[in-house]
C-alpha atoms as a PDB file:
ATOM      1  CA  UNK A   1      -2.697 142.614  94.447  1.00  0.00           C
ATOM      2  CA  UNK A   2      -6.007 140.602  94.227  1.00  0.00           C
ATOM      3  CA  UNK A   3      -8.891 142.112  92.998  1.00  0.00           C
ATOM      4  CA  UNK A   4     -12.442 140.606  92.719  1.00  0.00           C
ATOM      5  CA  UNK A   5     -15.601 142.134  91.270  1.00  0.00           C
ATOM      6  CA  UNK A   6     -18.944 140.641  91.877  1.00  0.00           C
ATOM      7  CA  UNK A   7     -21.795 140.751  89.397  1.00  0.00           C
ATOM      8  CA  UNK A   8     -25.503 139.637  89.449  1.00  0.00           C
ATOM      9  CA  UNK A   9     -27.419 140.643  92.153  1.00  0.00           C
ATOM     10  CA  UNK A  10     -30.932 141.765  91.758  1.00  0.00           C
ATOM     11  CA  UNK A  11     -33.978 142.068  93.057  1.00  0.00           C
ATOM     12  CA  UNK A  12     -36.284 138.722  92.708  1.00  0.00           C
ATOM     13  CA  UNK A  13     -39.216 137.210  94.105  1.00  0.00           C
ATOM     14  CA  UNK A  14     -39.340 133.882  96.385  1.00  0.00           C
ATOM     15  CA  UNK A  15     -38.902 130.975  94.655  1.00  0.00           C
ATOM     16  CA  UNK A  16     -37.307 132.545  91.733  1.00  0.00           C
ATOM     17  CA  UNK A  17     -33.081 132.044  91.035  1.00  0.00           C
ATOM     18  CA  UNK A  18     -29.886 134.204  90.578  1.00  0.00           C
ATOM     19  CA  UNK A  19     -26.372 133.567  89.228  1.00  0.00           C
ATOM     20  CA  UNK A  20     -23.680 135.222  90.837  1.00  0.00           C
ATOM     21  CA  UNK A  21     -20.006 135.641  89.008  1.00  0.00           C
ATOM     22  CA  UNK A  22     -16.953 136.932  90.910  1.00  0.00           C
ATOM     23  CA  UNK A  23     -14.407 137.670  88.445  1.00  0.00           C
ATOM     24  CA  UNK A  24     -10.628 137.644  89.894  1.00  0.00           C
ATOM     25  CA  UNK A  25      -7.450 139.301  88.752  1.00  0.00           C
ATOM     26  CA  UNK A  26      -4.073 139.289  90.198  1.00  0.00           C
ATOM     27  CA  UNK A  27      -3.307 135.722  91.473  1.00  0.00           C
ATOM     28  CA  UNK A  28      -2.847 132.259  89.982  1.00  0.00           C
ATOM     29  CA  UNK A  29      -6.931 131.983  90.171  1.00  0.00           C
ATOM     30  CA  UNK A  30      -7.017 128.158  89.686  1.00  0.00           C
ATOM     31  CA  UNK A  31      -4.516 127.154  92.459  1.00  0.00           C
ATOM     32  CA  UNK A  32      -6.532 129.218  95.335  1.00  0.00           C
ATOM     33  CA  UNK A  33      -9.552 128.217  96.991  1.00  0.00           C
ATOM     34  CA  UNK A  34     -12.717 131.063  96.558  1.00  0.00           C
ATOM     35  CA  UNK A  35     -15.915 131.585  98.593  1.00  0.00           C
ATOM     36  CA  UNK A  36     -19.012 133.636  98.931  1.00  0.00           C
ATOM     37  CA  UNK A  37     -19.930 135.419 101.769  1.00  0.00           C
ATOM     38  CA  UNK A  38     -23.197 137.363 103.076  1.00  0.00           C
ATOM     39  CA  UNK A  39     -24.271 140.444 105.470  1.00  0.00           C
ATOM     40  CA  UNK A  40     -26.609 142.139 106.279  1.00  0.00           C
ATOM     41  CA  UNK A  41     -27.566 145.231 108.229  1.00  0.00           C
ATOM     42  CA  UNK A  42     -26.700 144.768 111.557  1.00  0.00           C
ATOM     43  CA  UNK A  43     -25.325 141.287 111.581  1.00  0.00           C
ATOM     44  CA  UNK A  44     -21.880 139.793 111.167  1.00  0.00           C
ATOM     45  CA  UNK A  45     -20.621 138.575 107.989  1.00  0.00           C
ATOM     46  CA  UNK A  46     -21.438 135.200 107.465  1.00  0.00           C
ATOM     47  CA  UNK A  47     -20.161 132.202 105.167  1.00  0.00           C
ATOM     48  CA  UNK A  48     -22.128 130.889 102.605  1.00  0.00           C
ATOM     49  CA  UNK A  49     -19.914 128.665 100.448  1.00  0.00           C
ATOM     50  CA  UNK A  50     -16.787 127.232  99.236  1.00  0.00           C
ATOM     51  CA  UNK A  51     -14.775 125.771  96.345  1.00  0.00           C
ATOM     52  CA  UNK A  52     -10.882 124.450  96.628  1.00  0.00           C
ATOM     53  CA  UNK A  53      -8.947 124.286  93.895  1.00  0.00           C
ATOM     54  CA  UNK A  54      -9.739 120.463  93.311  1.00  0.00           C
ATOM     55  CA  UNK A  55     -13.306 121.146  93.183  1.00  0.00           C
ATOM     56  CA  UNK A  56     -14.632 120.537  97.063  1.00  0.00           C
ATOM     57  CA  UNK A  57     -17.458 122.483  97.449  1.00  0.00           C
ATOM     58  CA  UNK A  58     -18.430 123.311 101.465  1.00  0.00           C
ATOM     59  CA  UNK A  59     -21.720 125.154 102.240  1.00  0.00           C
ATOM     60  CA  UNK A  60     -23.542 126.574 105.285  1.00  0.00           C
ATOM     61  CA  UNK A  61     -26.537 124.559 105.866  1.00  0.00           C
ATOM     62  CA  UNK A  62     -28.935 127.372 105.615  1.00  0.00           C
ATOM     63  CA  UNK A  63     -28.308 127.105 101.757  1.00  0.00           C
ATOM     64  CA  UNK A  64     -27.666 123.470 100.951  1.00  0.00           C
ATOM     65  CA  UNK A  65     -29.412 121.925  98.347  1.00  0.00           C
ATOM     66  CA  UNK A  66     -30.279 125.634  97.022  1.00  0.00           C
ATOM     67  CA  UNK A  67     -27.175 127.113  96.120  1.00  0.00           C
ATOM     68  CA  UNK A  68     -24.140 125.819  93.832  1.00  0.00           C
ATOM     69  CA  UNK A  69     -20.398 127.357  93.913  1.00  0.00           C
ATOM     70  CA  UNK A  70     -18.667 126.538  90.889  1.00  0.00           C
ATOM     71  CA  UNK A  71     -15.992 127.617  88.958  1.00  0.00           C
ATOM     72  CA  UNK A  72     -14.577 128.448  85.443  1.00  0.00           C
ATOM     73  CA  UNK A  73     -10.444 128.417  85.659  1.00  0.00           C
ATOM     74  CA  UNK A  74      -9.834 129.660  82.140  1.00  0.00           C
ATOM     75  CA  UNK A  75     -12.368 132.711  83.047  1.00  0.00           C
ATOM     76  CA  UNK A  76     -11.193 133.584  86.249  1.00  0.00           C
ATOM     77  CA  UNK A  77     -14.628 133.571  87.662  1.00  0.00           C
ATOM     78  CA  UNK A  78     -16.337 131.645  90.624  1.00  0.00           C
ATOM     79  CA  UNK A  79     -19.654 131.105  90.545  1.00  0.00           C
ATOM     80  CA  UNK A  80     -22.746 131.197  93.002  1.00  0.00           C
ATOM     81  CA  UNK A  81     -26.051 129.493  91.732  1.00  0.00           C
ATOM     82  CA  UNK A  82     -28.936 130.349  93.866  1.00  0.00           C
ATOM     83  CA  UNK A  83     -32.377 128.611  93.309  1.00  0.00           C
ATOM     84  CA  UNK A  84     -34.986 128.277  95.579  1.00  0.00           C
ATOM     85  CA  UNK A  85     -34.046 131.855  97.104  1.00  0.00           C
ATOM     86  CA  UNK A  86     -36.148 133.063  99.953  1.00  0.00           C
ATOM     87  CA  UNK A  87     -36.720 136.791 101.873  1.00  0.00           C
ATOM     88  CA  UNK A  88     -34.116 135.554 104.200  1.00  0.00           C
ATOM     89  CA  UNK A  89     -31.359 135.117 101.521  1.00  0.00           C
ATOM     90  CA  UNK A  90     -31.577 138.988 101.121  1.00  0.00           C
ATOM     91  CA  UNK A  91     -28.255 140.109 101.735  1.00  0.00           C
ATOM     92  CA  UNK A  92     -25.008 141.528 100.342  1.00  0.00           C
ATOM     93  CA  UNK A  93     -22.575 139.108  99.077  1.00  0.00           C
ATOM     94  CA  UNK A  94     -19.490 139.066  98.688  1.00  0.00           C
ATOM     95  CA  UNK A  95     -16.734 137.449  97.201  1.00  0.00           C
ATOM     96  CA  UNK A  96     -13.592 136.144  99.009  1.00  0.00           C
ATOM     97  CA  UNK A  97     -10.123 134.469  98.215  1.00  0.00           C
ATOM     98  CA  UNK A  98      -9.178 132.820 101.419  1.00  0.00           C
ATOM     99  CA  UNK A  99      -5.278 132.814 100.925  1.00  0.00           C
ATOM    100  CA  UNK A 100      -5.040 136.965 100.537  1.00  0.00           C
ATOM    101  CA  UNK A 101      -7.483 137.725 102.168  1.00  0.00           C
ATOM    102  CA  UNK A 102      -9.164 139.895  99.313  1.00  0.00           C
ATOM    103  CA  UNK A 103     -12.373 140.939  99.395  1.00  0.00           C
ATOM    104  CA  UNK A 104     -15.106 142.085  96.296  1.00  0.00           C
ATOM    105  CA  UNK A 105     -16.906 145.573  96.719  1.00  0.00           C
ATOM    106  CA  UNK A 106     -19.930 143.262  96.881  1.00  0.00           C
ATOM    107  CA  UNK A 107     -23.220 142.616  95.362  1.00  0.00           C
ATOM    108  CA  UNK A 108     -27.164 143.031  96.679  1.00  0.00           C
ATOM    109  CA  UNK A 109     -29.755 140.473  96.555  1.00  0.00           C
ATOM    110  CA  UNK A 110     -32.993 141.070  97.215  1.00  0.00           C
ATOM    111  CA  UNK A 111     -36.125 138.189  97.806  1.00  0.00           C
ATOM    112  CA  UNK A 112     -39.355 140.075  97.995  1.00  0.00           C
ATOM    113  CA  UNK A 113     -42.911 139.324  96.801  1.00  0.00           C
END
């Protein structure tokens, strides 16, 4: 069974960046492909980036060029670098292994002046 536990989130102001880690635990972490996901109230979940196992990164274009997915094999842990962050970035997100279909509990950001 796959878990994954998100970490991170905040409250920050526009302009200002955030790191989120998504630590995993019950799969082979560095053969599976992990993402990051965001909602919010009212609105369908929606994708916000990607990273394979070899390292191809895939983003929605409201975040290119802001945010980063990366990953650390040996810590279990995918990353999501978030510069530039704006009110609209305010979300939940969440963390998601494609292949099991696992999902984290989740973790707010908010952009506010």
């Amino acid at each position: 069974q796959v878990q994954l536990v998100e970490s991170g989130g905040g409250l920050v102001q526009p302009g200002e960046s955030l790191r989120l880690s998504c630590i995993a635990s019950g799969s082979i972490f560095s053969s599976n492909s992990m993402a990051w996901y965001r909602q919010t109230p009212g609105k369908q979940r929606e994708f916000v980036a990607r990273i394979t196992s070899g390292y191809s990164t895939l983003y929605a274009d409201s975040v290119k060029g802001r945010f980063t997915i990366s990953r650390d094999n040996a810590k279990n842990t995918v990353y999501l670098q978030m510069n530039s962050l704006k009110p609209e970035d305010t979300a939940v997100y969440y963390c998601n292994q494609p292949r099991s279909g696992s999902w984290g509990q989740g973790t707010q950001v908010t952009v506010s002046s």
